[in-house]
C-alpha atoms as a PDB file:
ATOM      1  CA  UNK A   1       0.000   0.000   0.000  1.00  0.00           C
ATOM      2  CA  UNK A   2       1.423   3.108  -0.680  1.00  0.00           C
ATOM      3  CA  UNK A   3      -0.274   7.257  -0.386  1.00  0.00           C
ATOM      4  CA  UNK A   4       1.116   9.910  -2.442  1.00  0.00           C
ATOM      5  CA  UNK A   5       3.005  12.314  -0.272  1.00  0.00           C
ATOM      6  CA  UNK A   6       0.501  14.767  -1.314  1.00  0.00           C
ATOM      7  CA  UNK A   7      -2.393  12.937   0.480  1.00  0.00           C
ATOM      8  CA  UNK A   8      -0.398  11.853   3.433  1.00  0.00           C
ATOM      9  CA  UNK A   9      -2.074  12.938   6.793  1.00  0.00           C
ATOM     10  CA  UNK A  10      -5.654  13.239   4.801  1.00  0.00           C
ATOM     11  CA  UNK A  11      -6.810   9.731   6.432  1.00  0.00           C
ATOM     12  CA  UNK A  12      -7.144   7.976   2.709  1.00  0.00           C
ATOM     13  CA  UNK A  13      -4.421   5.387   4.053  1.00  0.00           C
ATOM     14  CA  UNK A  14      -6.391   4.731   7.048  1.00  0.00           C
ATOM     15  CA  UNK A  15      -9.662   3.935   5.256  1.00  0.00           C
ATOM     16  CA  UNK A  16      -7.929   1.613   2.362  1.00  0.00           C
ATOM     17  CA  UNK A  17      -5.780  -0.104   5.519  1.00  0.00           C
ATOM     18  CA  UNK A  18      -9.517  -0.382   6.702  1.00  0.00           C
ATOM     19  CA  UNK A  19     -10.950  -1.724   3.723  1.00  0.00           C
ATOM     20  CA  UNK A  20      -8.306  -4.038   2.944  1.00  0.00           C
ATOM     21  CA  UNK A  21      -9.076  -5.358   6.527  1.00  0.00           C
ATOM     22  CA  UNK A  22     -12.000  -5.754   6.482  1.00  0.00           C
ATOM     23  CA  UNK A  23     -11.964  -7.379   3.202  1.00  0.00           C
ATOM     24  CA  UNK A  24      -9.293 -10.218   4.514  1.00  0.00           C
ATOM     25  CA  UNK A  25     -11.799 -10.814   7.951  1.00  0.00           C
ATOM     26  CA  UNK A  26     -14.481 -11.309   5.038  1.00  0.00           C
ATOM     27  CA  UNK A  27     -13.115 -13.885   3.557  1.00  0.00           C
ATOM     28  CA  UNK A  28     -11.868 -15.761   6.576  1.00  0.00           C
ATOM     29  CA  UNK A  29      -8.681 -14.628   7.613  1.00  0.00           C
ATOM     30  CA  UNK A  30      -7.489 -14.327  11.378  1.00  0.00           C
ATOM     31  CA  UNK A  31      -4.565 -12.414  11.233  1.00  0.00           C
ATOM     32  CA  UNK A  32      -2.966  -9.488   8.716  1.00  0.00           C
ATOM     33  CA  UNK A  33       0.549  -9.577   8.219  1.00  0.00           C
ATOM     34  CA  UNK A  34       2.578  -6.762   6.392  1.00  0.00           C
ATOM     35  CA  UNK A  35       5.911  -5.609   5.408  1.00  0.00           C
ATOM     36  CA  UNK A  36       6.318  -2.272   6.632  1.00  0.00           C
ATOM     37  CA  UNK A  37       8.750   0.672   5.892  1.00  0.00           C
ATOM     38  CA  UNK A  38      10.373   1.293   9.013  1.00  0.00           C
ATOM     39  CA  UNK A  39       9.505   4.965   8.655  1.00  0.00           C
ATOM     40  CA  UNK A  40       6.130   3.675   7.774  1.00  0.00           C
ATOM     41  CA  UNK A  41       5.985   1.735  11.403  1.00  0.00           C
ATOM     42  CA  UNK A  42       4.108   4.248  13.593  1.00  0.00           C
ATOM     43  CA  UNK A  43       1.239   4.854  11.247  1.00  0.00           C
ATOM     44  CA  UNK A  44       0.480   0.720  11.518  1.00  0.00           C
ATOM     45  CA  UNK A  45       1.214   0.860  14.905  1.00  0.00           C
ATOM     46  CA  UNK A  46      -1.426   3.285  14.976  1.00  0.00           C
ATOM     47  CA  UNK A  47      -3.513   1.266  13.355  1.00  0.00           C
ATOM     48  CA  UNK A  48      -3.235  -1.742  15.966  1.00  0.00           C
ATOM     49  CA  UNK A  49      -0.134  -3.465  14.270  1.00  0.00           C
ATOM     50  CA  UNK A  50       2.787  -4.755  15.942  1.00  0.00           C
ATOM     51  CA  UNK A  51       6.501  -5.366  14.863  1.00  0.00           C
ATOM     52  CA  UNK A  52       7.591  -8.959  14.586  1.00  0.00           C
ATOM     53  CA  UNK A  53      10.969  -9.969  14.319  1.00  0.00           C
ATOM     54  CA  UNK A  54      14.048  -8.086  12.905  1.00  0.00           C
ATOM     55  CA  UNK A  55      14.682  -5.253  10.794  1.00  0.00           C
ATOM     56  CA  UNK A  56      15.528  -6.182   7.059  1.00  0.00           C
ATOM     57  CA  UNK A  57      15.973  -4.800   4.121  1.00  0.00           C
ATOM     58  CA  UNK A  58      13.251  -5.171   1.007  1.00  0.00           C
ATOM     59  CA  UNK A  59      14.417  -3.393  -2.305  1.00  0.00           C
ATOM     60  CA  UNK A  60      16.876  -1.141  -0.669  1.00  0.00           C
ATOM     61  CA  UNK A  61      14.835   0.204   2.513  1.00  0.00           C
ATOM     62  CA  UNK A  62      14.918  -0.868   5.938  1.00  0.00           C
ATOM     63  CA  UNK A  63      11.400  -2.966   6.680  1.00  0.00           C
ATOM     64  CA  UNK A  64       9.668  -4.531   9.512  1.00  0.00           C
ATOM     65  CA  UNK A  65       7.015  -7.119   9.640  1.00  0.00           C
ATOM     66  CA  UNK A  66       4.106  -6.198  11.173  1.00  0.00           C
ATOM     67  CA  UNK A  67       0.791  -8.023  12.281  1.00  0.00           C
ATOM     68  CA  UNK A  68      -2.568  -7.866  13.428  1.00  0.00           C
ATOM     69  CA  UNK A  69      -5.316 -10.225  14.889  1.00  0.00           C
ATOM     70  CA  UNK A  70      -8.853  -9.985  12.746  1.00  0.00           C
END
């Protein structure tokens, strides 16, 4: 998932986080698991995520994995 920097802060990330939620507890799922940019890490934190594991890399920036119980 990724918000144009333009749009950052307008709560459009939020609501597609939201629907893609949703649409995974739809369909069965328990838990939501994401890669997240570090820098990206508060905003799913936020959002009831928590970090799992180490810090890697992914194409050149420093990631964590996040999840979250549906």
């Amino acid at each position: 998932m990724a918000v144009s920097q333009a749009m950052r802060g307008s709560g459009v990330g939020r609501e597609v986080l939201k629907a893609l939620m949703a649409a995974a507890q739809a369909r069965g799922d328990r838990e939501v698991l994401l890669h997240a940019q570090q820098s990206a890490a508060p905003f799913y934190t936020r959002a009831g995520f928590t970090p799992r594991g180490e810090a890697f890399e992914e194409a050149g920036i420093p990631h964590i994995e996040m999840v979250r119980a549906l």
